[in-house]
N, C-alpha and C. Protein backbone atom coordinates (compact mmCIF):
# COMPACT_ATOMS: atom_id res chain seq x y z
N UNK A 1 15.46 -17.29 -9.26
CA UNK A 1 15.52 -16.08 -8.45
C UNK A 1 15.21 -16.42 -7.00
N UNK A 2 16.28 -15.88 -5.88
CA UNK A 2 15.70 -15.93 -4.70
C UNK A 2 15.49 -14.50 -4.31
N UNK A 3 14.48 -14.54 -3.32
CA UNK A 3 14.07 -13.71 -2.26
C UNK A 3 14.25 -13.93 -1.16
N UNK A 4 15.50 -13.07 -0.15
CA UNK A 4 15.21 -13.24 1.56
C UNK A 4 15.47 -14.73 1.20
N UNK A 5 16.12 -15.64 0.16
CA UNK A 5 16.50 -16.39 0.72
C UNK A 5 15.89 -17.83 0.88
N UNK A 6 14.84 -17.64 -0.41
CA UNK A 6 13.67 -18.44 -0.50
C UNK A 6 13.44 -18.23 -2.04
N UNK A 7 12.98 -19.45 -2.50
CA UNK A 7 13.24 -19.37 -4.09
C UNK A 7 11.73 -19.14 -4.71
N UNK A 8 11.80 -18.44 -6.14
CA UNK A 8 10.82 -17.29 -6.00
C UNK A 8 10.74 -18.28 -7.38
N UNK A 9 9.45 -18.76 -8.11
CA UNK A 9 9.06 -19.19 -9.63
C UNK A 9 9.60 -18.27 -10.08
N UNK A 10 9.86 -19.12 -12.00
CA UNK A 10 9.81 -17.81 -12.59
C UNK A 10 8.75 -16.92 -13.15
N UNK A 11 7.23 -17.61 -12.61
CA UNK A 11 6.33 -17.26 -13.14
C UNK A 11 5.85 -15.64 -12.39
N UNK A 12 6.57 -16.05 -10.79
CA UNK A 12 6.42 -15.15 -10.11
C UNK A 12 6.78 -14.15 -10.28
N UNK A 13 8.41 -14.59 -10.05
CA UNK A 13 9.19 -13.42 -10.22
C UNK A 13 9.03 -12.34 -11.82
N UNK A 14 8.77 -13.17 -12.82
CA UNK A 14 7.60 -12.29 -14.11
C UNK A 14 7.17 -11.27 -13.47
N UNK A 15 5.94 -11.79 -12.83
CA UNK A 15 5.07 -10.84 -12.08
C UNK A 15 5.44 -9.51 -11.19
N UNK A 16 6.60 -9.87 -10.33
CA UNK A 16 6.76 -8.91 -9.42
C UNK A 16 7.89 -7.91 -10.80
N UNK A 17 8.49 -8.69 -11.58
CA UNK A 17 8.94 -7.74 -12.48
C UNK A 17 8.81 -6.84 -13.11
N UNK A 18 7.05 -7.01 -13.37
CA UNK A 18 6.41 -6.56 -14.46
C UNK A 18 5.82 -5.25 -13.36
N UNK A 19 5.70 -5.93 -12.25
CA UNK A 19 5.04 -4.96 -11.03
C UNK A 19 6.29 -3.56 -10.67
N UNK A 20 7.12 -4.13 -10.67
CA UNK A 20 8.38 -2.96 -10.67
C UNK A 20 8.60 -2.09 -11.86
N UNK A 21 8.36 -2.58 -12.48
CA UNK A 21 8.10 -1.75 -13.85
C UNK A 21 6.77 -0.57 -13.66
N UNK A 22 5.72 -0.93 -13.75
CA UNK A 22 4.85 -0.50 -13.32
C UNK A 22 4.76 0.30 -12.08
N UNK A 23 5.36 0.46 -11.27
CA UNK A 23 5.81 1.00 -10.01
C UNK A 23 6.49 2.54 -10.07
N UNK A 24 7.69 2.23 -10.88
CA UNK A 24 8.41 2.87 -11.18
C UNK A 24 8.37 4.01 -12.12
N UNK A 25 6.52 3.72 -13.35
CA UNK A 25 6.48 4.49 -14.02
C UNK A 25 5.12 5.58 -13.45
N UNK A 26 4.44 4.63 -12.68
CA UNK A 26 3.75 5.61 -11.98
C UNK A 26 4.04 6.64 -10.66
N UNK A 27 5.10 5.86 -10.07
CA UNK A 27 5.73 6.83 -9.16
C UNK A 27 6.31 8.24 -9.56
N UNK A 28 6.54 8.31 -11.10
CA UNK A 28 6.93 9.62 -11.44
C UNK A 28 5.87 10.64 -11.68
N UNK A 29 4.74 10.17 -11.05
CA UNK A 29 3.30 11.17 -11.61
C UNK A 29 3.00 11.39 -10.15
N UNK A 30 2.42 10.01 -8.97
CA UNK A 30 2.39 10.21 -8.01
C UNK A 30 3.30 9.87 -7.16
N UNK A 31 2.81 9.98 -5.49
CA UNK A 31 4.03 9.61 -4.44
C UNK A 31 3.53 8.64 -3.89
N UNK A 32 4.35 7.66 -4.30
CA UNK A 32 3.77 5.95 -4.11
C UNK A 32 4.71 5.56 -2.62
N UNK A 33 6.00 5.82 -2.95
CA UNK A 33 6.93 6.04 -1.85
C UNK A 33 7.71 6.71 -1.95
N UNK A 34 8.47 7.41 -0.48
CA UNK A 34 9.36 8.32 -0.40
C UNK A 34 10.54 8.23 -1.63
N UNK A 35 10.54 9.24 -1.93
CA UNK A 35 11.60 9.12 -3.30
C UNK A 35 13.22 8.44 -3.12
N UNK A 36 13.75 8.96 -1.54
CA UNK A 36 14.62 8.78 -1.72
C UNK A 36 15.00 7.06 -1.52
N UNK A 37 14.27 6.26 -1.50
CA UNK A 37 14.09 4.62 -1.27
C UNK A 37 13.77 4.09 -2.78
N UNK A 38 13.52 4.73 -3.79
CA UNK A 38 12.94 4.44 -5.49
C UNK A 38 14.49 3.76 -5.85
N UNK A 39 15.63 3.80 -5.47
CA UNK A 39 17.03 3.51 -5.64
C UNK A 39 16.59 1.92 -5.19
N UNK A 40 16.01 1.86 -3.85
CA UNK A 40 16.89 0.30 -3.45
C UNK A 40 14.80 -0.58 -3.33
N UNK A 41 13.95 -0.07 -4.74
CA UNK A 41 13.13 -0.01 -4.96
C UNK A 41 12.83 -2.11 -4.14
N UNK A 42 14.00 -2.99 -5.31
CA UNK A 42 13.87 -4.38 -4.74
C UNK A 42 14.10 -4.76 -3.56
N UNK A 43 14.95 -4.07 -2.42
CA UNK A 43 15.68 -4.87 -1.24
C UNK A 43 14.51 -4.23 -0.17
N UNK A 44 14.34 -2.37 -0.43
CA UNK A 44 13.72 -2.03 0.72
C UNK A 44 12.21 -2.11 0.53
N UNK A 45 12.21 -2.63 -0.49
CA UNK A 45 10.38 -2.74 -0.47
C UNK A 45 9.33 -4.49 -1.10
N UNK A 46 10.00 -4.24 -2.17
CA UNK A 46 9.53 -6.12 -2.95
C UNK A 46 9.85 -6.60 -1.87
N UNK A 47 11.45 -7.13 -1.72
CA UNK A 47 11.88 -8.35 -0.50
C UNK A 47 11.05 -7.86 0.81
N UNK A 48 11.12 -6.60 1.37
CA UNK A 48 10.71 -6.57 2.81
C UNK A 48 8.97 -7.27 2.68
N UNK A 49 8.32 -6.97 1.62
CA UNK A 49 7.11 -7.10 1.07
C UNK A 49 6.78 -8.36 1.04
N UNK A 50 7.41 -9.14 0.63
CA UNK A 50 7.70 -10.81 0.82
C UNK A 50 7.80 -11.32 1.55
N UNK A 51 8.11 -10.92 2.98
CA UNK A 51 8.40 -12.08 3.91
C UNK A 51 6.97 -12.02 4.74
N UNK A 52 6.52 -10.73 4.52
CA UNK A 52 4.37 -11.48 4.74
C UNK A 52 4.14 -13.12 4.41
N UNK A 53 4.17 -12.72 2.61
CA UNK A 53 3.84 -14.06 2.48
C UNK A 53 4.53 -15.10 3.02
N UNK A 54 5.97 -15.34 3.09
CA UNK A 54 6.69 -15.85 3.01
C UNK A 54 6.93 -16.65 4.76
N UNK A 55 6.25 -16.05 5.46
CA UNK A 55 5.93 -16.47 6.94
C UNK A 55 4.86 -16.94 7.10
N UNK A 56 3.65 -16.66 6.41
CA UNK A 56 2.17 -17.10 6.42
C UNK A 56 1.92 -17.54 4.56
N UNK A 57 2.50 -18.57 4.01
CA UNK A 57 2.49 -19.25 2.39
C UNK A 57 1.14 -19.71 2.09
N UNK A 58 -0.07 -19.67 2.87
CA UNK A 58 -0.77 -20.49 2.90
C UNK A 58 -1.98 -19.79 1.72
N UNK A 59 -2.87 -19.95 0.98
CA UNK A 59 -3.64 -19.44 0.11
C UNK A 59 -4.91 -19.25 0.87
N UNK A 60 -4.98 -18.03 1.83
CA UNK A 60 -6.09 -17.68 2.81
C UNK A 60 -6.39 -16.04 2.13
N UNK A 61 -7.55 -15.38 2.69
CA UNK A 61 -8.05 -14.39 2.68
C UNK A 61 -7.56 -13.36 3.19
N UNK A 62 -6.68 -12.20 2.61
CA UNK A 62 -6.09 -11.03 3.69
C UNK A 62 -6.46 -9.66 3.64
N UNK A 63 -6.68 -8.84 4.79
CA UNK A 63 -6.97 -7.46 4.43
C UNK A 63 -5.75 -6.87 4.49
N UNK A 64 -5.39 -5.65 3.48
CA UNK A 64 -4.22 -5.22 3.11
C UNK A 64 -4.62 -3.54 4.06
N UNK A 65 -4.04 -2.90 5.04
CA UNK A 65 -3.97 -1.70 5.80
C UNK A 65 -3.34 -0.73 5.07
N UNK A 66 -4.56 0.32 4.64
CA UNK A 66 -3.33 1.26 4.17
C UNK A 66 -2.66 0.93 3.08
N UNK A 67 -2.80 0.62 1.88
CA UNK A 67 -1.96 -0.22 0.53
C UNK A 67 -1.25 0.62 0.32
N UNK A 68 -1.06 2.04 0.31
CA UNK A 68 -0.60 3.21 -0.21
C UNK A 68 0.06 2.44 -1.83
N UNK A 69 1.64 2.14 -2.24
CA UNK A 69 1.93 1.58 -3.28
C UNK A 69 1.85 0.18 -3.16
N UNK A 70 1.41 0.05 -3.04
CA UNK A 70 0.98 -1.99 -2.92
C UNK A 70 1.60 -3.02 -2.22
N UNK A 71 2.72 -2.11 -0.72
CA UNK A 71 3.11 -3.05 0.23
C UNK A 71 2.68 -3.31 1.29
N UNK A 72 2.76 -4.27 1.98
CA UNK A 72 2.79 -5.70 0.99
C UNK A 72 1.93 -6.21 0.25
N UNK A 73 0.57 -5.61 0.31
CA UNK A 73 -0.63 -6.31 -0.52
C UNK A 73 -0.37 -6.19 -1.61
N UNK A 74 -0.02 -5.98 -2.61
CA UNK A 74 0.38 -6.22 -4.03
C UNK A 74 1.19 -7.42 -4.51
N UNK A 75 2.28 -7.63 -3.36
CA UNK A 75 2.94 -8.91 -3.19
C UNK A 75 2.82 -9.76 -3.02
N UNK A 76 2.04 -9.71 -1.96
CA UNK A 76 1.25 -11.12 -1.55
C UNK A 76 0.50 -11.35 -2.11
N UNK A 77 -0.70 -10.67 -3.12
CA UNK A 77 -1.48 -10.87 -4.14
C UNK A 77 -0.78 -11.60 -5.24
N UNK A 78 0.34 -11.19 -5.74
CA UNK A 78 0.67 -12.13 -6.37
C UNK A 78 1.79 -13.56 -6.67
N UNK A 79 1.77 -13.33 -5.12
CA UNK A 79 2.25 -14.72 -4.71
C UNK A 79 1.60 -15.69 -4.96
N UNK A 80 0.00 -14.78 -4.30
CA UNK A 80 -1.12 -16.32 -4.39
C UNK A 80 -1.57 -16.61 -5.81
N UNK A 81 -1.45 -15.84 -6.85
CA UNK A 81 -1.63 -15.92 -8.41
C UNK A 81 -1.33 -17.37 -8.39
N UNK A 82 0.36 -17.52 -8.12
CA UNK A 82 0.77 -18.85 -8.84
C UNK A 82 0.13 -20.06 -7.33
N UNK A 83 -0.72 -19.76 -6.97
CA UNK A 83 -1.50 -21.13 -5.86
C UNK A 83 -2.71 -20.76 -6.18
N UNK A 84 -3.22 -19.75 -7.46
CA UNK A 84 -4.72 -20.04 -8.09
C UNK A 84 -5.41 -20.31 -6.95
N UNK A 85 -5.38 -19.33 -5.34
CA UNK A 85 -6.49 -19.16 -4.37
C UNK A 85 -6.03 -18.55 -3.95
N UNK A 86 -6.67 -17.59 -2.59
CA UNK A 86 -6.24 -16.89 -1.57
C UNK A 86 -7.08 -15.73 -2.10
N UNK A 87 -6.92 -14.73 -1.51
CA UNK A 87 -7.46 -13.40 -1.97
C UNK A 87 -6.79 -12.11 -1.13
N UNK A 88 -6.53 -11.25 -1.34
CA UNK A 88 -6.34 -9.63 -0.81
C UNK A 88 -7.26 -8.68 -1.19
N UNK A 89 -7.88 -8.11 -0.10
CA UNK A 89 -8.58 -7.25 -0.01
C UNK A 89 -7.45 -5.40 0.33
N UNK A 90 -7.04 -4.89 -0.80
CA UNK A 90 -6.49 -3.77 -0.15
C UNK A 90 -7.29 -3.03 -0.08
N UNK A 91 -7.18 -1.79 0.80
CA UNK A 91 -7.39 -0.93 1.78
C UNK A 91 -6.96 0.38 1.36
N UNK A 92 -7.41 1.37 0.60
CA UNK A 92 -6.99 2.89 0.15
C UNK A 92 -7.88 3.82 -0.39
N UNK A 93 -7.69 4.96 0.68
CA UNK A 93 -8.88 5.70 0.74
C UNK A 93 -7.86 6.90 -0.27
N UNK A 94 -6.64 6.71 -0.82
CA UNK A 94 -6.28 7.95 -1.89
C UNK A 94 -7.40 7.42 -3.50
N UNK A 95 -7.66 8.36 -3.56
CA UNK A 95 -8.23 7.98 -4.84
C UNK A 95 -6.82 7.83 -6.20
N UNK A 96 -6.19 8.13 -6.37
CA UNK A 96 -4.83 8.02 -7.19
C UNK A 96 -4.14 6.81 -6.65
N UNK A 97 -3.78 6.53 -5.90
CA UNK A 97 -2.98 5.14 -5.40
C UNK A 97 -4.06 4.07 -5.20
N UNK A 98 -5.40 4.51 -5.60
CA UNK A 98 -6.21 3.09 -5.51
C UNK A 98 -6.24 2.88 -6.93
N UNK A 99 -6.34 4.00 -7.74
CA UNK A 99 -5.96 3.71 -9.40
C UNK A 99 -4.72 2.86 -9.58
N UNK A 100 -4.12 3.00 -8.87
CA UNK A 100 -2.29 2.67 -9.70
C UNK A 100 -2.83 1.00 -8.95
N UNK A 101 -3.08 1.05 -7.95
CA UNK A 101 -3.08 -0.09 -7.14
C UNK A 101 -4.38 -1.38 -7.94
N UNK A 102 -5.28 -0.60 -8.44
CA UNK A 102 -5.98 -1.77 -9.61
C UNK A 102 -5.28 -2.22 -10.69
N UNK A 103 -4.67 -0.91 -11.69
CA UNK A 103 -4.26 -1.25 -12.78
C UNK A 103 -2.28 -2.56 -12.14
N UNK A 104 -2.16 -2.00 -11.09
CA UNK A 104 -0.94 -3.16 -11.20
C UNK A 104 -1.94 -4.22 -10.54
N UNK A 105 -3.09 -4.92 -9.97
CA UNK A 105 -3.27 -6.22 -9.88
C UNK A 105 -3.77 -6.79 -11.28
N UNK A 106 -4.46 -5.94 -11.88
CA UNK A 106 -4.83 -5.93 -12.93
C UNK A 106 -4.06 -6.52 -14.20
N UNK A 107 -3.44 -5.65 -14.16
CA UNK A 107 -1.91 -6.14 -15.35
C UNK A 107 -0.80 -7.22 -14.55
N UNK A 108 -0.88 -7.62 -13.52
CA UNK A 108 -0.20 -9.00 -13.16
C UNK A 108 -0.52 -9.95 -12.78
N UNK A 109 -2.14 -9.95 -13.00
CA UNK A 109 -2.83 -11.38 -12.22
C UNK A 109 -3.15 -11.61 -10.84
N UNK A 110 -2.71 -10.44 -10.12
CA UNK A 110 -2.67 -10.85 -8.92
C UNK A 110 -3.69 -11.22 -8.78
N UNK A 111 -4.30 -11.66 -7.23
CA UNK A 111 -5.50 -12.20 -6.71
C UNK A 111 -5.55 -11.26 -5.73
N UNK A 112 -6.41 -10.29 -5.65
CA UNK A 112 -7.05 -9.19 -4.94
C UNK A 112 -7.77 -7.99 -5.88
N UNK A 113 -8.21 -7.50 -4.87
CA UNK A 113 -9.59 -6.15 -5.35
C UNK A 113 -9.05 -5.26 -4.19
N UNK A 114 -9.48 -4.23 -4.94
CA UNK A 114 -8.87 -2.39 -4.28
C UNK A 114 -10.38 -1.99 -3.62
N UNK A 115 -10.85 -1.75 -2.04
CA UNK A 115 -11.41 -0.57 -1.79
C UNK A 115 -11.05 0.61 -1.59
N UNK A 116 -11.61 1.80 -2.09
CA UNK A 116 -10.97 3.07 -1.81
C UNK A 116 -12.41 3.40 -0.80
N UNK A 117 -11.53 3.11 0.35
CA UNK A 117 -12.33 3.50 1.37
C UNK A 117 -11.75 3.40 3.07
N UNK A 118 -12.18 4.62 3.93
CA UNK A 118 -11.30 4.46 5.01
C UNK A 118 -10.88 3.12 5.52
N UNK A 119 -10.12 2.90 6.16
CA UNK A 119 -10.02 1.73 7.38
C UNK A 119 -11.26 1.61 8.19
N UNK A 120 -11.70 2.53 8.60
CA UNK A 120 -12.78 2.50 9.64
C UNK A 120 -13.88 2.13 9.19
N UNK A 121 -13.93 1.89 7.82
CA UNK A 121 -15.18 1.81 7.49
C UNK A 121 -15.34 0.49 6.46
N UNK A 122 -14.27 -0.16 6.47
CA UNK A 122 -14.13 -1.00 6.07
C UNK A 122 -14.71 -2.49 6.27
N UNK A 123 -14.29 -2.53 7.42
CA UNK A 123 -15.48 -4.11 8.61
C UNK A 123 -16.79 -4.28 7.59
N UNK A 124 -17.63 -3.38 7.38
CA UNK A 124 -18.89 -3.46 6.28
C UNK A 124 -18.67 -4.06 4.99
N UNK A 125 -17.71 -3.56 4.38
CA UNK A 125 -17.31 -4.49 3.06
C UNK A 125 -17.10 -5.17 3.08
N UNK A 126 -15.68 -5.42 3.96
CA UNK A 126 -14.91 -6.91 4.23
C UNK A 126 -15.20 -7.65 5.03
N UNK A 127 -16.41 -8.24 5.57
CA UNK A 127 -16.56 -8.66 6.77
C UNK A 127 -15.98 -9.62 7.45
N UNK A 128 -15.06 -10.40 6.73
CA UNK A 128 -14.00 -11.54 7.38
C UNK A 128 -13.41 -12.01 6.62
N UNK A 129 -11.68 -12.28 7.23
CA UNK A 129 -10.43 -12.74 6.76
C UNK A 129 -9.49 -13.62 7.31
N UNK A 130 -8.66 -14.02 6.88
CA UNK A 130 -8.03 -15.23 7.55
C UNK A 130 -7.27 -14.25 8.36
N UNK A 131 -6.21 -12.85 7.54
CA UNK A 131 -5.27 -12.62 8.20
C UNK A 131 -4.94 -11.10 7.46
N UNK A 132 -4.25 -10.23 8.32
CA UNK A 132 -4.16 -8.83 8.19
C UNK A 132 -2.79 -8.50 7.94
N UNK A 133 -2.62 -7.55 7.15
CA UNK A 133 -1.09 -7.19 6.90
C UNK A 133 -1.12 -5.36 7.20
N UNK A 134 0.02 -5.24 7.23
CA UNK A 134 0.31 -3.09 7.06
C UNK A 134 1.55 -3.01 7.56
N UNK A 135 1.94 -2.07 6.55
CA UNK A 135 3.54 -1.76 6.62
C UNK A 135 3.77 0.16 6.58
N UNK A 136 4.34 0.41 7.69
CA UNK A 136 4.28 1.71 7.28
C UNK A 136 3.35 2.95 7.23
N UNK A 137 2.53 2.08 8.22
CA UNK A 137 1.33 2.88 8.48
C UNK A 137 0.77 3.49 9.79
N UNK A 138 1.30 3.22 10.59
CA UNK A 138 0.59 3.52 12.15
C UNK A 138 1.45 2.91 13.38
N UNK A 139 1.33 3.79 14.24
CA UNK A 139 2.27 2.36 15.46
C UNK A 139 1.29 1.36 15.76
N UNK A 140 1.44 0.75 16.50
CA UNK A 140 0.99 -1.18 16.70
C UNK A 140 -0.22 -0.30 17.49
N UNK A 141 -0.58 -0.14 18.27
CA UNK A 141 -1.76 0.35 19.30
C UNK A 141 -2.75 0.58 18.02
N UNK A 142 -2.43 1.55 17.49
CA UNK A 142 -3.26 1.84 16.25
C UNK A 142 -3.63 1.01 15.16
N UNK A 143 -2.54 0.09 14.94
CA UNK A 143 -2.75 -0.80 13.63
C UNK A 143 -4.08 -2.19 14.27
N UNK A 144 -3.50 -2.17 15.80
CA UNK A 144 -4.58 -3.28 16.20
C UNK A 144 -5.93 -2.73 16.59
N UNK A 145 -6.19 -1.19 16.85
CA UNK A 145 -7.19 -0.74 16.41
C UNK A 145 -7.88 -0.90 15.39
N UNK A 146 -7.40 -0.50 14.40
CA UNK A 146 -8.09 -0.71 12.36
C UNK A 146 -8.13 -2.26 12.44
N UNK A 147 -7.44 -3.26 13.26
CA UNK A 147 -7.48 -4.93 13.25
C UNK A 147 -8.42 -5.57 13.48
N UNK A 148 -8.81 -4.61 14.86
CA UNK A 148 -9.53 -5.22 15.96
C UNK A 148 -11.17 -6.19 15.55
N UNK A 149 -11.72 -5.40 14.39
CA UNK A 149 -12.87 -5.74 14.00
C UNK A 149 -12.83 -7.35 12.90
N UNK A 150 -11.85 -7.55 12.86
CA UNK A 150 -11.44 -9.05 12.33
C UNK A 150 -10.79 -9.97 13.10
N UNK A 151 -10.32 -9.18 14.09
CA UNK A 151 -9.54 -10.28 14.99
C UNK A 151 -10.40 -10.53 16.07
N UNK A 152 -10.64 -9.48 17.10
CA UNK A 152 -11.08 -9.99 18.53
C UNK A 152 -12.92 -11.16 18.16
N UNK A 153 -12.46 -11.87 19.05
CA UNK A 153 -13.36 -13.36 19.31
C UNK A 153 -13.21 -14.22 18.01
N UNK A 154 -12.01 -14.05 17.26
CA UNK A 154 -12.12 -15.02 16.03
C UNK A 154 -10.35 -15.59 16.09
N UNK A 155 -10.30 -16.93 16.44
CA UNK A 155 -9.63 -17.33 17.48
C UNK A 155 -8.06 -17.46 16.31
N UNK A 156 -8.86 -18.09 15.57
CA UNK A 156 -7.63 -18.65 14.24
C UNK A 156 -7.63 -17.30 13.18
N UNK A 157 -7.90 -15.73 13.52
CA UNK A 157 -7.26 -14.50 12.87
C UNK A 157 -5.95 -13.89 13.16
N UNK A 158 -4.91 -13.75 12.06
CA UNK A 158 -3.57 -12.99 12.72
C UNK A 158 -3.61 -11.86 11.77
N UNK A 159 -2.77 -10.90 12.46
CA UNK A 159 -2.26 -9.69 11.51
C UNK A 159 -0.82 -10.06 11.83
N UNK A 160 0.09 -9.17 10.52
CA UNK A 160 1.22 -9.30 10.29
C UNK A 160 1.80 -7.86 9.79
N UNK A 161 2.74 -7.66 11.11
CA UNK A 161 2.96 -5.76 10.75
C UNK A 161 4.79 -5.92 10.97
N UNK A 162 4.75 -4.84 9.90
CA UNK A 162 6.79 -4.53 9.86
C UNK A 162 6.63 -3.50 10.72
N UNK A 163 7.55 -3.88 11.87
CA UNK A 163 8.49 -2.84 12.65
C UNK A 163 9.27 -2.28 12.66
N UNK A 164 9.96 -1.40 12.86
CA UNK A 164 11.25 -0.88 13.20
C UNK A 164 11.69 -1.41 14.35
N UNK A 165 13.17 -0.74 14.87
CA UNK A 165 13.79 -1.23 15.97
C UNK A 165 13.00 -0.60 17.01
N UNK A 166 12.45 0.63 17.22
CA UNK A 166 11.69 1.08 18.08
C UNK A 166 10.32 -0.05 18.86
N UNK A 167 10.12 -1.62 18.28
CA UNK A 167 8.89 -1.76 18.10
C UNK A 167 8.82 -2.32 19.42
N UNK A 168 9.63 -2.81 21.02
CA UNK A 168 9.58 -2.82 22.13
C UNK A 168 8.69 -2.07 22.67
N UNK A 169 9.25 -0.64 22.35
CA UNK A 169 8.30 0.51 23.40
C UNK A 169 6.26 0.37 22.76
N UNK A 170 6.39 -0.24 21.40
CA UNK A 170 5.54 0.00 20.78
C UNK A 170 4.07 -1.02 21.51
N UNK A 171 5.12 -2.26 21.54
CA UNK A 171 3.92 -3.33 21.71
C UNK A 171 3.82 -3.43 23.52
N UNK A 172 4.85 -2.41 24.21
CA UNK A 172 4.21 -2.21 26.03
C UNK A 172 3.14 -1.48 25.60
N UNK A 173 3.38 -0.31 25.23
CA UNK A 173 2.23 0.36 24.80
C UNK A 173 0.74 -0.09 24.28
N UNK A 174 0.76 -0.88 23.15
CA UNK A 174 -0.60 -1.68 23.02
C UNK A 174 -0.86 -2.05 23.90
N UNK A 175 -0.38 -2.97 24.99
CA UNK A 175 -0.47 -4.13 25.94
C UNK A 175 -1.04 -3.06 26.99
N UNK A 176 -1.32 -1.55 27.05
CA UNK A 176 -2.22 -1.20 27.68
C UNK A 176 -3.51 -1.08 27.83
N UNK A 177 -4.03 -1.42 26.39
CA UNK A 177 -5.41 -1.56 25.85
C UNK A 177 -5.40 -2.94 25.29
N UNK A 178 -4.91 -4.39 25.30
CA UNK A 178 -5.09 -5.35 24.50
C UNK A 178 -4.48 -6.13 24.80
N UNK A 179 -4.98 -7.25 25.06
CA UNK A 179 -4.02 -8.64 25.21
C UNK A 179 -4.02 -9.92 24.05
N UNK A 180 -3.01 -10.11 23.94
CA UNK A 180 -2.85 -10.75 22.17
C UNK A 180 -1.37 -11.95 22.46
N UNK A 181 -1.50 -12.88 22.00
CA UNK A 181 -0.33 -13.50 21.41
C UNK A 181 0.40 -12.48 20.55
N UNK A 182 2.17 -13.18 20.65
CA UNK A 182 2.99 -12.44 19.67
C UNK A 182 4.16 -13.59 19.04
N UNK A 183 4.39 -13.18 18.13
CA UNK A 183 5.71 -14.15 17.64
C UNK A 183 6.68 -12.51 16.90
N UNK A 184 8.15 -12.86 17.00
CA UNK A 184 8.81 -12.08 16.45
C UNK A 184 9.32 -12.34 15.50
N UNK A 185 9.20 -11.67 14.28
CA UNK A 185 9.81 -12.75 13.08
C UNK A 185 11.23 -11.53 13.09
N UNK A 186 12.48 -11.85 13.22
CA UNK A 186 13.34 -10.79 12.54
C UNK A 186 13.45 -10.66 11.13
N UNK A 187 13.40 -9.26 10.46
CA UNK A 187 13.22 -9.18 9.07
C UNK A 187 14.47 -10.08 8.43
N UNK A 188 14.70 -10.35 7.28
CA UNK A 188 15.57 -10.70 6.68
C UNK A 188 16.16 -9.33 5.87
N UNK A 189 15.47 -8.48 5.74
CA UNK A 189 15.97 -7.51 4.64
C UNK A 189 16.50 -5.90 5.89
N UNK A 190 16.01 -5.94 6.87
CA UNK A 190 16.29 -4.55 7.72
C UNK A 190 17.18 -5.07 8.76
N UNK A 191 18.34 -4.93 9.43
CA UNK A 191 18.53 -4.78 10.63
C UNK A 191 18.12 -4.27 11.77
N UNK A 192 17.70 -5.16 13.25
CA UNK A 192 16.79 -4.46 14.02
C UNK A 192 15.45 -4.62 13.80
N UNK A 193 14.86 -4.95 12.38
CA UNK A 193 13.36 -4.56 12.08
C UNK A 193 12.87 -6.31 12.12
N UNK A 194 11.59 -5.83 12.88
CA UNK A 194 10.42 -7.46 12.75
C UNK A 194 9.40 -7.19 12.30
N UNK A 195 8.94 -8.58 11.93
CA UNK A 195 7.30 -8.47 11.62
C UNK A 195 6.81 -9.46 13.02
N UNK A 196 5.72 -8.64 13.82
CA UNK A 196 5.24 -8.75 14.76
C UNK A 196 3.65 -9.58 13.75
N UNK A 197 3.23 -10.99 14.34
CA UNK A 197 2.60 -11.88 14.06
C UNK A 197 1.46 -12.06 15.35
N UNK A 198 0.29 -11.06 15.45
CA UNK A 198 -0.90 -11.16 16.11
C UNK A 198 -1.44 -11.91 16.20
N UNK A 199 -1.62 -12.82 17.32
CA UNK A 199 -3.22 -13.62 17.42
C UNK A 199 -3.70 -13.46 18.59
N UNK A 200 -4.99 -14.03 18.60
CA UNK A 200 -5.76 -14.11 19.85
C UNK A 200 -5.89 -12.71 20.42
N UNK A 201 -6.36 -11.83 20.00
CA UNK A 201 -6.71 -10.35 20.40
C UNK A 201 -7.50 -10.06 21.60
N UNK A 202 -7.96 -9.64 22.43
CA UNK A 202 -8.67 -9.22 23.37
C UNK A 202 -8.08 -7.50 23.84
N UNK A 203 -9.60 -7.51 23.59
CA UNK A 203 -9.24 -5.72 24.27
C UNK A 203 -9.95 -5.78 25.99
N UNK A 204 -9.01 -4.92 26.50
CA UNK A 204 -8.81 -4.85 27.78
C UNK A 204 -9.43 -4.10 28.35
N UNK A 205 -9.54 -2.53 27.73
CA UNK A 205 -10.49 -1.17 28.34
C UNK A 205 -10.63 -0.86 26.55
């Protein structure tokens, strides 16, 4: 099996199978994601979900923003299964999508643990990580807000966020409160869409 183009175990791909399954049967109780995307469940969400790992492979420590249905932290959790290290810390203050979000690391091995607890209040639990993910959750100003407490003065921390095509106007905008390295990854699975790759954070005002 490939992914985006990159060849996926079959131990893995098991996993993310078993995870789509699981996905699919709890999404009919709650709203994991917008319904009308449950159709192209593998291209617009697993694959986009993958190229986290798949840009940063390395078996490090990540906080997952916002998990809502387990992208990308569910993915990347069990990427690192088959490298037996790494860890994900997701991030979900729904009490129902932090349920669905245990029982699928749970039932696939992944390597991560669920807080159901704000973003903001998070820094206390988690107190340090190699690297940050969130998809679908906030514009960039904001996401490096909820970041900020893992990244700024910790030199070798990145976050890793999916954009839309809009994400130009997005990151002038941060760059009014924050000065940061950037790399652009173009998605493999969206046209127009990147994952914007944070380091070196400094806030400005």
């Amino acid at each position: 099996m490939e992914l985006n183009g990159l060849r996926v175990s079959r131990e893995t791909q098991q996993r993310l199978q078993y995870f789509a399954e699981l996905f699919t049967k709890w999404a009919k109780a709650i709203n994991l994601v917008a319904p009308s995307t449950m159709d192209d469940l593998w291209s617009r969400h697993i694959a986009d979900s993958a190229q986290i790992f798949q840009i940063s492979p390395r078996p490090q420590t990540w906080v997952d923003l916002g998990s809502g249905g387990g992208f990308p932290g569910v993915i990347t959790a069990i990427f690192l299964a088959e490298q037996r290290a790494g860890w994900v810390h997701l991030l979900e203050s729904n009490n129902k999508k932090a349920a669905f979000l245990r029982t699928a690391l749970r039932e696939t091995g992944a390597r991560g643990e669920v807080h159901a607890i704000r973003i903001e209040d998070a820094p206390a639990t988690v107190p340090a990580c190699d690297a940050i993910s969130a998809r679908a959750l906030a514009d960039l100003e904001k996401l490096i807000e909820f970041a900020s407490p893992w990244m700024v003065g910790k030199e070798n921390s990145r976050a890793f966020f999916h954009k839309g095509r809009d994400y130009q106007r997005e990151i002038q905008k941060a760059h009014g409160r924050w000065t940061f390295d950037l790399l652009e990854h173009n998605s493999a699975v969206e046209q127009d869409s990147v994952i914007l790759e944070i380091s070196n954070l400094r806030r400005l005002v």
